[in-house]
N, C-alpha and C. Protein backbone atom coordinates (compact mmCIF):
# COMPACT_ATOMS: atom_id res chain seq x y z
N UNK A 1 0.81 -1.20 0.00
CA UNK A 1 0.00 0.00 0.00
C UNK A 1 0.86 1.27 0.00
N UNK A 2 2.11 1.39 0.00
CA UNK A 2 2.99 2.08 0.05
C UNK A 2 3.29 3.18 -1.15
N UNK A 3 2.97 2.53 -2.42
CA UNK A 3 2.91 2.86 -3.38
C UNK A 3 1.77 3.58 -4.19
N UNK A 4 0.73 3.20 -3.41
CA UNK A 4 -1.29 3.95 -3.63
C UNK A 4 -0.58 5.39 -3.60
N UNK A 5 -1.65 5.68 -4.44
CA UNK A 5 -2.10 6.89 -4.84
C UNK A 5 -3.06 7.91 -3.45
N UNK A 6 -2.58 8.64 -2.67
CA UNK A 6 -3.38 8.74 -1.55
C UNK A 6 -4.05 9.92 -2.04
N UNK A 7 -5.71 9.68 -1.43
CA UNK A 7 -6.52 11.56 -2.04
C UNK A 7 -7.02 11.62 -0.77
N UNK A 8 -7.51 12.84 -0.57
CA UNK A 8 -8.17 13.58 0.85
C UNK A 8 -9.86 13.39 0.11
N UNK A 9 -10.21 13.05 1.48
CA UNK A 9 -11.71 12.50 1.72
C UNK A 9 -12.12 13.90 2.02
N UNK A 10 -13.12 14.21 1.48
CA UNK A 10 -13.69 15.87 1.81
C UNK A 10 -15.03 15.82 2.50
N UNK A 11 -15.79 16.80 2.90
CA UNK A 11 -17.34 17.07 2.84
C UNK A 11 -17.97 17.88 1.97
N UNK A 12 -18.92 18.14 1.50
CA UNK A 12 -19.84 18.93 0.62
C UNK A 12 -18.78 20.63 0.53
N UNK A 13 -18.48 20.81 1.74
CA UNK A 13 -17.84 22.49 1.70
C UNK A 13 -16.69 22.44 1.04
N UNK A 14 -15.71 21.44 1.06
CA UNK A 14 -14.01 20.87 0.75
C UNK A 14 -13.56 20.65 1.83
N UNK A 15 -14.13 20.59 3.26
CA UNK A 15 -13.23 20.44 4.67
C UNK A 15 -12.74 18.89 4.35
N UNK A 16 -11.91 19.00 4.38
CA UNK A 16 -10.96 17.52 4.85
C UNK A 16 -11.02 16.59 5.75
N UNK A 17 -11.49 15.91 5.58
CA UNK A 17 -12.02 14.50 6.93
C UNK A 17 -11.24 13.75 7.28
N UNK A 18 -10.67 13.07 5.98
CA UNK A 18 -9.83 11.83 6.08
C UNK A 18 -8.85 11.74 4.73
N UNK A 19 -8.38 10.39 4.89
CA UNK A 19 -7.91 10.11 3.31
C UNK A 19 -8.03 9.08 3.02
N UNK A 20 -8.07 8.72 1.18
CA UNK A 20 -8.28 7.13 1.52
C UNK A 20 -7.44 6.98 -0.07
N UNK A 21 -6.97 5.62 -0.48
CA UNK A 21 -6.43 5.19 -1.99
C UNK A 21 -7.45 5.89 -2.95
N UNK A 22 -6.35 6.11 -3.80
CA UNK A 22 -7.63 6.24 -5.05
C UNK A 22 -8.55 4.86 -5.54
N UNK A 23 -7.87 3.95 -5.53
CA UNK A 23 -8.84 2.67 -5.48
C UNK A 23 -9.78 2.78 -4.91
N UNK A 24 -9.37 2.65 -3.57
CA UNK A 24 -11.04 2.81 -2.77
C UNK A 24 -12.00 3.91 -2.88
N UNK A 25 -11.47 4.67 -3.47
CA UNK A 25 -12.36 6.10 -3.92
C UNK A 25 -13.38 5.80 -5.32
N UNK A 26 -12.41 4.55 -6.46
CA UNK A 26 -13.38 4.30 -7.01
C UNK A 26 -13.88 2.94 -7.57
N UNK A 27 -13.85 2.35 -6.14
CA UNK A 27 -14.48 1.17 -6.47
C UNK A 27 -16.06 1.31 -5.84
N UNK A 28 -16.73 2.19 -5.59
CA UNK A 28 -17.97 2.38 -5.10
C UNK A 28 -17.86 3.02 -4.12
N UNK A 29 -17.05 3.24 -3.18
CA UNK A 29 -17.23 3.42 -1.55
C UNK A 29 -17.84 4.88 -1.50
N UNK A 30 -18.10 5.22 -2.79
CA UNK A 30 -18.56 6.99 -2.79
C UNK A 30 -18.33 7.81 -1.45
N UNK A 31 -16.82 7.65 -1.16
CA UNK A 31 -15.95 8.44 -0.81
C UNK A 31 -15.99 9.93 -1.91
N UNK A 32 -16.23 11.13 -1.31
CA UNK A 32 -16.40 12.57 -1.56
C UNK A 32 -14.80 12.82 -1.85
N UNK A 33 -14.58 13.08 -2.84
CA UNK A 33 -12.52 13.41 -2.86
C UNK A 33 -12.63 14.35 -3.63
N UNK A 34 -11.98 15.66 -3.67
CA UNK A 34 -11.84 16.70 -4.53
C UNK A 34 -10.61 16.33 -5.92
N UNK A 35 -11.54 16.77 -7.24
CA UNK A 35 -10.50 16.80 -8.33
C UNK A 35 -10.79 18.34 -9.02
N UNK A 36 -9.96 18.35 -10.03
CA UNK A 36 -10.10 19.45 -10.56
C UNK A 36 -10.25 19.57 -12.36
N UNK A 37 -10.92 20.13 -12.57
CA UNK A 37 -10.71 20.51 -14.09
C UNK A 37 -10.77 22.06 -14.78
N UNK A 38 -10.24 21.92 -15.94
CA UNK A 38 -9.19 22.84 -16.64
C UNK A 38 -10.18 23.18 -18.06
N UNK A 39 -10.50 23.90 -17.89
CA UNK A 39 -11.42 24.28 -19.61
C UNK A 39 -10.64 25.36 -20.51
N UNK A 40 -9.85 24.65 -21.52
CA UNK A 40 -9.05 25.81 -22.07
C UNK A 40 -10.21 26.42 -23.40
N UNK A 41 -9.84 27.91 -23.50
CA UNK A 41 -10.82 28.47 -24.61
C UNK A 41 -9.66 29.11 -25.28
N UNK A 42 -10.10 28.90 -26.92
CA UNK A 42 -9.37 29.68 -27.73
C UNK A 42 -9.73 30.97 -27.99
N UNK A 43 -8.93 31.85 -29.14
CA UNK A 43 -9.47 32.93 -29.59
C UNK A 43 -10.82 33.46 -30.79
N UNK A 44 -10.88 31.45 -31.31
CA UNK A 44 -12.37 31.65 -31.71
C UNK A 44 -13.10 30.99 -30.97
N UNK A 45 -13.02 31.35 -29.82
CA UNK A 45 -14.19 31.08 -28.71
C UNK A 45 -14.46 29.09 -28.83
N UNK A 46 -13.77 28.28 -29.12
CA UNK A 46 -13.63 26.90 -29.28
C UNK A 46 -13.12 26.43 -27.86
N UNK A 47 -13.47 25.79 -27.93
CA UNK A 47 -13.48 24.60 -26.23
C UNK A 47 -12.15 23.33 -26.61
N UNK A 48 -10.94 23.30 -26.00
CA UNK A 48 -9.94 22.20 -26.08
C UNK A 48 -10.74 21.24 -25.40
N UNK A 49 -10.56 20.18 -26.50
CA UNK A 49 -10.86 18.74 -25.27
C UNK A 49 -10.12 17.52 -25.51
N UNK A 50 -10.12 16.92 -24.06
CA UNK A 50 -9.50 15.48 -24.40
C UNK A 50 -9.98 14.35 -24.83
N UNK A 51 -9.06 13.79 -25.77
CA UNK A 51 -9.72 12.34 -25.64
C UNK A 51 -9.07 11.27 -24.41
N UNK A 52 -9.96 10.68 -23.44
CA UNK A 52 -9.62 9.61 -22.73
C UNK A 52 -9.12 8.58 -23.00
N UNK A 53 -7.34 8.26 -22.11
CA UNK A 53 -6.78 7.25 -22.69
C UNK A 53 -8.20 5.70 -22.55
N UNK A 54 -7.68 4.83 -23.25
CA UNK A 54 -8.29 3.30 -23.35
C UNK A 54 -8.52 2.55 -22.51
N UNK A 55 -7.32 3.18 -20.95
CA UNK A 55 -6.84 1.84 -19.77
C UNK A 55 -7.23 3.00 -18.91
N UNK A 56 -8.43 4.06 -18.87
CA UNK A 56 -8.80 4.44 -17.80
C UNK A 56 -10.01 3.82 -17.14
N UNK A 57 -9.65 4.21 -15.58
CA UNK A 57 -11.17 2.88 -15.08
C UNK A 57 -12.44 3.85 -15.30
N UNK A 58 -12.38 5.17 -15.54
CA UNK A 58 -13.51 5.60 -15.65
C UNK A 58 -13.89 6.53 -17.23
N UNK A 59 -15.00 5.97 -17.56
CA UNK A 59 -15.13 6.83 -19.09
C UNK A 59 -13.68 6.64 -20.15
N UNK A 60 -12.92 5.38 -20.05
CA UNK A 60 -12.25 5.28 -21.13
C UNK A 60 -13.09 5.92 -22.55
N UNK A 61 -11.94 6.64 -23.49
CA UNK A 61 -12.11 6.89 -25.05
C UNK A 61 -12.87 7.87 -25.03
N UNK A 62 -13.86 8.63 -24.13
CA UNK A 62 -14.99 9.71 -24.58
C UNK A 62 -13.85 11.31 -24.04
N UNK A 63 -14.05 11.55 -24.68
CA UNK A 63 -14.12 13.00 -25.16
C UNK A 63 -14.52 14.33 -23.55
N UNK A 64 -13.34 14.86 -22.91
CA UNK A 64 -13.88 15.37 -21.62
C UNK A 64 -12.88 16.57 -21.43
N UNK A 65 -13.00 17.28 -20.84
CA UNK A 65 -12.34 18.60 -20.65
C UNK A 65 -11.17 18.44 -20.43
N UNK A 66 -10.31 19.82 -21.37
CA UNK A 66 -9.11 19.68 -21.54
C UNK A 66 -7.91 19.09 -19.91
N UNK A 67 -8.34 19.50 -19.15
CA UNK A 67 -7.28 19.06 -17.78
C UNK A 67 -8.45 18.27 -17.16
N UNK A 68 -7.87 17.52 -16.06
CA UNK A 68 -8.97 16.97 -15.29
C UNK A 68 -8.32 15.81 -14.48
N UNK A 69 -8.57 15.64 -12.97
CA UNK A 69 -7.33 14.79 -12.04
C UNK A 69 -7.58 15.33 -10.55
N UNK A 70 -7.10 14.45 -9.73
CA UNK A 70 -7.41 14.63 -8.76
C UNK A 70 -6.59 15.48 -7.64
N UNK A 71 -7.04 15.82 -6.74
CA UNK A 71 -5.89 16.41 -6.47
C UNK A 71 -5.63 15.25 -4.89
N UNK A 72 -4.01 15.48 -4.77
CA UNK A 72 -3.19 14.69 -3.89
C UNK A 72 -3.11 14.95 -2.81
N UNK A 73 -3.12 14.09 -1.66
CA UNK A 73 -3.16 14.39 -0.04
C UNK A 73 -2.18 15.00 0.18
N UNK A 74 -2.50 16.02 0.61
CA UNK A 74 -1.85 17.34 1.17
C UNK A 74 -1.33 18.52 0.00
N UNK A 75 -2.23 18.17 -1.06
CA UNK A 75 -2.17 19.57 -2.06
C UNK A 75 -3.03 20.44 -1.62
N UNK A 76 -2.54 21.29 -2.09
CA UNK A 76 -3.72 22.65 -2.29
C UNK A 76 -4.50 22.70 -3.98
N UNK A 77 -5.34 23.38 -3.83
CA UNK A 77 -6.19 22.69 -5.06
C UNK A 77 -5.50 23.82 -6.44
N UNK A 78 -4.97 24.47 -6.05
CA UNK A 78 -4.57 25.78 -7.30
C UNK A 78 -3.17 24.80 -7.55
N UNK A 79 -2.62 24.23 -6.74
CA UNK A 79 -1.07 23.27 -6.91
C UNK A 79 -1.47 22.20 -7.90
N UNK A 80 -2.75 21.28 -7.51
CA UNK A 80 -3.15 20.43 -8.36
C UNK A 80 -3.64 21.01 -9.44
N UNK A 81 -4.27 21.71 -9.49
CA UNK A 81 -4.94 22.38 -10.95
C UNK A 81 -3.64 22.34 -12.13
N UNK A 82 -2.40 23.17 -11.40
CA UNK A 82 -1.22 23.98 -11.86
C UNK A 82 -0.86 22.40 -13.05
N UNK A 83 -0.50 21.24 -11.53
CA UNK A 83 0.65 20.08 -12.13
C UNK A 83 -0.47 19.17 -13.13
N UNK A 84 -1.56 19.35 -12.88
CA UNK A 84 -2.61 18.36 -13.96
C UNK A 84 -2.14 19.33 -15.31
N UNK A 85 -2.53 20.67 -15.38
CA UNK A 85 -2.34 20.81 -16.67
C UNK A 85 -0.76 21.44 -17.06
N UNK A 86 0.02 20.92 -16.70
CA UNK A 86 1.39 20.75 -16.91
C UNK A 86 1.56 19.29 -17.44
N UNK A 87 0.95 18.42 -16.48
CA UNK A 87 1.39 16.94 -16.90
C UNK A 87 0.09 16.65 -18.53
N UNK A 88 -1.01 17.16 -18.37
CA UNK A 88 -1.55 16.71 -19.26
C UNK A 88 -1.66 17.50 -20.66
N UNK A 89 -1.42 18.73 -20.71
CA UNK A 89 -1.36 19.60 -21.57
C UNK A 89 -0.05 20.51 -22.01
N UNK A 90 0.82 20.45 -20.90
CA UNK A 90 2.04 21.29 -21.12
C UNK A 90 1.95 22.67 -20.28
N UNK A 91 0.51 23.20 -19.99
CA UNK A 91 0.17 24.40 -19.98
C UNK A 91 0.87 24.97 -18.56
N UNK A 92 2.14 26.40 -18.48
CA UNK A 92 2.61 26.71 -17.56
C UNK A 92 2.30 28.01 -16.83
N UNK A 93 2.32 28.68 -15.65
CA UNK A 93 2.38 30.03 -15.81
C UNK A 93 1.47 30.33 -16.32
N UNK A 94 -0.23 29.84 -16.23
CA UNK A 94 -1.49 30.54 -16.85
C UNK A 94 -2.18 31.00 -16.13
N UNK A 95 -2.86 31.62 -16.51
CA UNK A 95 -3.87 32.62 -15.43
C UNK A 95 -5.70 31.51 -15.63
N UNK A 96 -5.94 31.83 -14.48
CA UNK A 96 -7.34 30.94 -15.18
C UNK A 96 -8.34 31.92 -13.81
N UNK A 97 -9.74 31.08 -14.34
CA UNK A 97 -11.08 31.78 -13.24
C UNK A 97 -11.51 30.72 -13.02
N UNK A 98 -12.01 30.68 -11.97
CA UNK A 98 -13.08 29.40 -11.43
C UNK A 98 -14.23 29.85 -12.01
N UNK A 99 -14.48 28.86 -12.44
CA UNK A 99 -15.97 28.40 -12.70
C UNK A 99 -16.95 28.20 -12.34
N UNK A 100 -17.10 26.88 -11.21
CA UNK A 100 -17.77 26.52 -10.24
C UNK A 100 -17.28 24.96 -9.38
N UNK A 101 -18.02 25.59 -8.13
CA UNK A 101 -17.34 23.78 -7.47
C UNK A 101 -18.74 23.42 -7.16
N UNK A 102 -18.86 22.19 -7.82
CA UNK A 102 -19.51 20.99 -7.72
C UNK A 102 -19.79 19.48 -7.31
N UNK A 103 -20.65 19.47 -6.61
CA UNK A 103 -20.34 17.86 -6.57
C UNK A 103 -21.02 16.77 -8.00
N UNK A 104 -20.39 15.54 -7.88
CA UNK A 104 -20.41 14.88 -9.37
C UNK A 104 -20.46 13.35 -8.78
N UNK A 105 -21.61 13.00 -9.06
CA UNK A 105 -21.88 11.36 -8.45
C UNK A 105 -21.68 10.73 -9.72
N UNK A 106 -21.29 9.08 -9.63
CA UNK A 106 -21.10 8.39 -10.97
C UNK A 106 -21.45 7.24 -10.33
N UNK A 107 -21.64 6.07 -10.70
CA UNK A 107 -22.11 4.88 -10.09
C UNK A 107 -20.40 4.59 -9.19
N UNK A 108 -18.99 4.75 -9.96
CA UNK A 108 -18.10 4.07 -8.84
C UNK A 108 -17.84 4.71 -8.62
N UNK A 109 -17.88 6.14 -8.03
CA UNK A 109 -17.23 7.51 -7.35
C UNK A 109 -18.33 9.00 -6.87
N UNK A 110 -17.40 9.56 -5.97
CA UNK A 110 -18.08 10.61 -5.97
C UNK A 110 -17.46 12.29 -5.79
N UNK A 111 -17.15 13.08 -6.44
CA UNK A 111 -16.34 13.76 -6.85
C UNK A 111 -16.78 15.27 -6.46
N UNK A 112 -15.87 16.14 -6.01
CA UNK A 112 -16.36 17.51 -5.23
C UNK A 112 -15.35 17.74 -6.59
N UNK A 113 -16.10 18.66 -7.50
CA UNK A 113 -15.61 19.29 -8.71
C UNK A 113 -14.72 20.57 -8.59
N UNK A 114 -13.89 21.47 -8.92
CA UNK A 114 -13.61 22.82 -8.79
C UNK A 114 -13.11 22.36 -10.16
N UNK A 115 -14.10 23.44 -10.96
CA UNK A 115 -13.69 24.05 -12.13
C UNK A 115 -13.13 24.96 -12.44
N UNK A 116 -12.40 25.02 -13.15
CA UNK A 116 -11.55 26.74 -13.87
C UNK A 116 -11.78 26.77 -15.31
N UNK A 117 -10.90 28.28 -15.79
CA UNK A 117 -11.48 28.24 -16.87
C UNK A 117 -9.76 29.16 -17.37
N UNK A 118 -9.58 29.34 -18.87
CA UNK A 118 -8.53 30.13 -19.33
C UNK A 118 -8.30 29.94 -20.35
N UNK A 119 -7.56 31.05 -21.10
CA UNK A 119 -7.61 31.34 -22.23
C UNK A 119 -5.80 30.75 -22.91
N UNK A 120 -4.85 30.71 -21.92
CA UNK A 120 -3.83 30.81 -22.36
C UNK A 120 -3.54 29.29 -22.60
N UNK A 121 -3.55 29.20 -24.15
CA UNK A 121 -2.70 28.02 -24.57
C UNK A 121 -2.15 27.65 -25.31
N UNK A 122 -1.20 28.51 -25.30
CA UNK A 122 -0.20 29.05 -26.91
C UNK A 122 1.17 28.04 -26.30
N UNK A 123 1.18 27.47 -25.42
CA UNK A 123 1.90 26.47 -25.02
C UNK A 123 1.69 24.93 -25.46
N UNK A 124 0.62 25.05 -25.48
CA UNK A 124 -0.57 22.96 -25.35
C UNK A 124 -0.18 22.48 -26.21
N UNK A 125 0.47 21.36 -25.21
CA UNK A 125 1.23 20.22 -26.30
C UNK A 125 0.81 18.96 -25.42
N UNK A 126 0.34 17.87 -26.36
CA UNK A 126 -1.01 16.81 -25.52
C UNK A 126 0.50 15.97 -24.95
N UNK A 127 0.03 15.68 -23.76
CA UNK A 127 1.21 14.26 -23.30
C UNK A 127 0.70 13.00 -23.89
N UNK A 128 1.03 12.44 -24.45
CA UNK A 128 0.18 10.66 -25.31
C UNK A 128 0.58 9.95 -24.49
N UNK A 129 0.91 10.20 -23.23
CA UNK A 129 0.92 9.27 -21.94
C UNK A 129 0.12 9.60 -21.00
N UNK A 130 -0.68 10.52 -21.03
CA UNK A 130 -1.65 10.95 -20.32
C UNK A 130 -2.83 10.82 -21.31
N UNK A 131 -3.02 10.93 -22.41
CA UNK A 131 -4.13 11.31 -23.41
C UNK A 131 -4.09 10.81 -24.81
N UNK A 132 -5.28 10.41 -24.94
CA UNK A 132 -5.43 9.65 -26.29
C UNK A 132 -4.77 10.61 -27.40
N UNK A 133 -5.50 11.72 -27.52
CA UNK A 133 -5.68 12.99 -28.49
C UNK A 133 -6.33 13.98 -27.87
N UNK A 134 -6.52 15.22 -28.45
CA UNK A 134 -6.88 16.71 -28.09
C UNK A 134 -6.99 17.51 -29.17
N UNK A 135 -8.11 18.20 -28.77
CA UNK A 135 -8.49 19.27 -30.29
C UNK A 135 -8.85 20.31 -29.53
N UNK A 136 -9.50 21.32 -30.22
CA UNK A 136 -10.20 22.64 -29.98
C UNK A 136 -11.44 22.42 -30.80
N UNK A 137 -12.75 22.51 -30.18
CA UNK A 137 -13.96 22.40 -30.72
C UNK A 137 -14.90 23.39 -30.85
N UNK A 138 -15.54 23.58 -31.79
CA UNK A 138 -16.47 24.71 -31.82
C UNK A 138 -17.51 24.66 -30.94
N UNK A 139 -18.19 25.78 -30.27
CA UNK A 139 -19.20 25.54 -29.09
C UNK A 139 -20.38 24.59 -29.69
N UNK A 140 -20.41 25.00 -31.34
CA UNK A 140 -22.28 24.80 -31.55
C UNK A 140 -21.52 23.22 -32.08
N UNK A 141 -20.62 22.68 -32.35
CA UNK A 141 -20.52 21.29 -32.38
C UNK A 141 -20.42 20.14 -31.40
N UNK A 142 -20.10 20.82 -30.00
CA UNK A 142 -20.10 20.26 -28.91
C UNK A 142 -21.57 19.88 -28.65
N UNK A 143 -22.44 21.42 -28.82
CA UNK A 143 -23.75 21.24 -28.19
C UNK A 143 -24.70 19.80 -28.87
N UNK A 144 -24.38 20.19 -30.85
CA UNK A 144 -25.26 19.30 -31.25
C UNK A 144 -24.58 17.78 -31.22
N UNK A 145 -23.62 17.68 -30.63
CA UNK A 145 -23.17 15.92 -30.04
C UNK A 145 -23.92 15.44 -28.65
N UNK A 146 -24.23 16.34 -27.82
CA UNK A 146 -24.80 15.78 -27.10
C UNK A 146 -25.64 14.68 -26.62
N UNK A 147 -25.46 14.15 -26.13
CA UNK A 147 -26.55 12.63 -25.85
C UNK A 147 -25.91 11.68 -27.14
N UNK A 148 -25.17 11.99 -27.88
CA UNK A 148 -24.48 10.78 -28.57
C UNK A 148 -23.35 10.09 -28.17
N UNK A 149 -23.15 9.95 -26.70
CA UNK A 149 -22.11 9.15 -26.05
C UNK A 149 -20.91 8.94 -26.57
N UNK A 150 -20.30 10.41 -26.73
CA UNK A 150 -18.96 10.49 -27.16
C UNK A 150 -18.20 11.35 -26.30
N UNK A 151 -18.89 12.17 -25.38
CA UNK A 151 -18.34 12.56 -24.07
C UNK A 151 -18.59 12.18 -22.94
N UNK A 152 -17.63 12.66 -22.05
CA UNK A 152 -17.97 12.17 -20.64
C UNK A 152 -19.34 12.22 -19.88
N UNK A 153 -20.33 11.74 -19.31
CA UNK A 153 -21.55 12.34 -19.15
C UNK A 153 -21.32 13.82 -17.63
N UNK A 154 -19.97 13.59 -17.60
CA UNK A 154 -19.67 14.72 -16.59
C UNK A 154 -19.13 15.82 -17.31
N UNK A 155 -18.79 15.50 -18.12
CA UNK A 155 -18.40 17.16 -19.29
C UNK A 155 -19.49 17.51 -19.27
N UNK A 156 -20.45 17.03 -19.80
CA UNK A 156 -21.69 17.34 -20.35
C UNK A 156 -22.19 18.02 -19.35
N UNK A 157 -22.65 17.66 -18.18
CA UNK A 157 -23.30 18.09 -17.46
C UNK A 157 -22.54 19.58 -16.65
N UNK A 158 -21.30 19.33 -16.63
CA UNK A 158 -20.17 20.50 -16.70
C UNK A 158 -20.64 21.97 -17.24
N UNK A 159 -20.62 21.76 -18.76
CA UNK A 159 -20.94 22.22 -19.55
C UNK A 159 -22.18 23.53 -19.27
N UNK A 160 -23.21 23.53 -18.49
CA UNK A 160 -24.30 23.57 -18.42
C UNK A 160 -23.66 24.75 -17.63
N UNK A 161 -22.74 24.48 -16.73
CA UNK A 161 -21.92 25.68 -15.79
C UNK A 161 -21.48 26.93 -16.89
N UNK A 162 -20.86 26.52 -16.96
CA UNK A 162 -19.43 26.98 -18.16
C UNK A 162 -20.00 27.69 -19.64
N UNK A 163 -21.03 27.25 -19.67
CA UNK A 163 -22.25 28.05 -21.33
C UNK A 163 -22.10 29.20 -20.84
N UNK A 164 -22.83 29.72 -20.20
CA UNK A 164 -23.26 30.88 -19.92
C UNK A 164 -21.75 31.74 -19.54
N UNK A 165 -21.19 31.59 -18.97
CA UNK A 165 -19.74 32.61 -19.21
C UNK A 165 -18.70 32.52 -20.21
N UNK A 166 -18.91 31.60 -21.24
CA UNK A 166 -18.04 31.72 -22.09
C UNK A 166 -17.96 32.35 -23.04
N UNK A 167 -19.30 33.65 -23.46
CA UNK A 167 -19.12 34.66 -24.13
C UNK A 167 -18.45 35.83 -23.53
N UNK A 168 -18.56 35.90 -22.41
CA UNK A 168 -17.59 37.02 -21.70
C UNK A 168 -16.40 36.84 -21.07
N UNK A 169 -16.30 35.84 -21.34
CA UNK A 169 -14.70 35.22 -20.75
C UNK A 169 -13.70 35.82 -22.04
């Protein structure tokens, strides 16, 4: 057990309770653990997204926001935000806005969301050890995919946050 992946067990607010493996976080025990995700926007207003590697236990292959990961026992959540989209995108030294924090139930997990949002990604270079592939998508092509199970059903529902400020972002 030496080697587990350890995450902080949260409550509804983000207070910190406990900690437990990431295993046990998602093999059902709907353990509450804070992760984070990263919504990069271009300059024609297009949404980066990932494709999910093949050998992930959750939502392998669908299509989900550009950063996204958990954050590590005894991070701070702007530290995890920082090293997810470093390790998964390249992205350094960016400025971003929160979005919103959410909670996110799935049948094997249960996830206290903090979203961000940013524009800078004149850096993004995909890691293919973290990620299938990555594009930049147009808003009105995202929308009319919907319900065709090619994204995460937590992007999606994401999404619903994140519409409404992305003309003034």
């Amino acid at each position: 057990m030496c080697n587990e992946e350890w995450l902080p067990i949260v409550d509804e607010k983000g207070n910190i309770i406990g900690k437990a493996t990431r295993r046990e976080c998602h093999q059902g025990s709907m353990l509450l653990h804070p992760v984070v995700h990263l919504h990069v926007l271009n300059q024609n207003n297009e949404l980066f997204l990932q494709k999910r590697p093949m050998n992930k236990d959750v939502q392998p292959g669908k299509w989900d926001t550009a950063v996204g990961g958990h954050v590590d026992w005894g991070e701070e959540i702007e530290t995890s935000l920082k090293r997810e989209a470093f390790e998964e995108i390249g992205l350094k030294d960016f400025l971003f806005q929160q979005v919103v924090i959410y909670k996110w139930e799935s049948p094997i997990e249960n996830e206290l969301v903090y979203s961000f949002i940013t524009k800078n990604y004149n850096n993004l270079s995909i890691n293919k050890n973290e990620l299938d592939d990555g594009k930049f998508w147009p808003i009105a092509t995202i929308e009319k995919k919907f319900g065709e199970h090619i994204f995460t059903p937590n992007f999606e529902a994401e999404f619903k946050f994140l519409k409404p400020i992305l003309s003034g972002f």
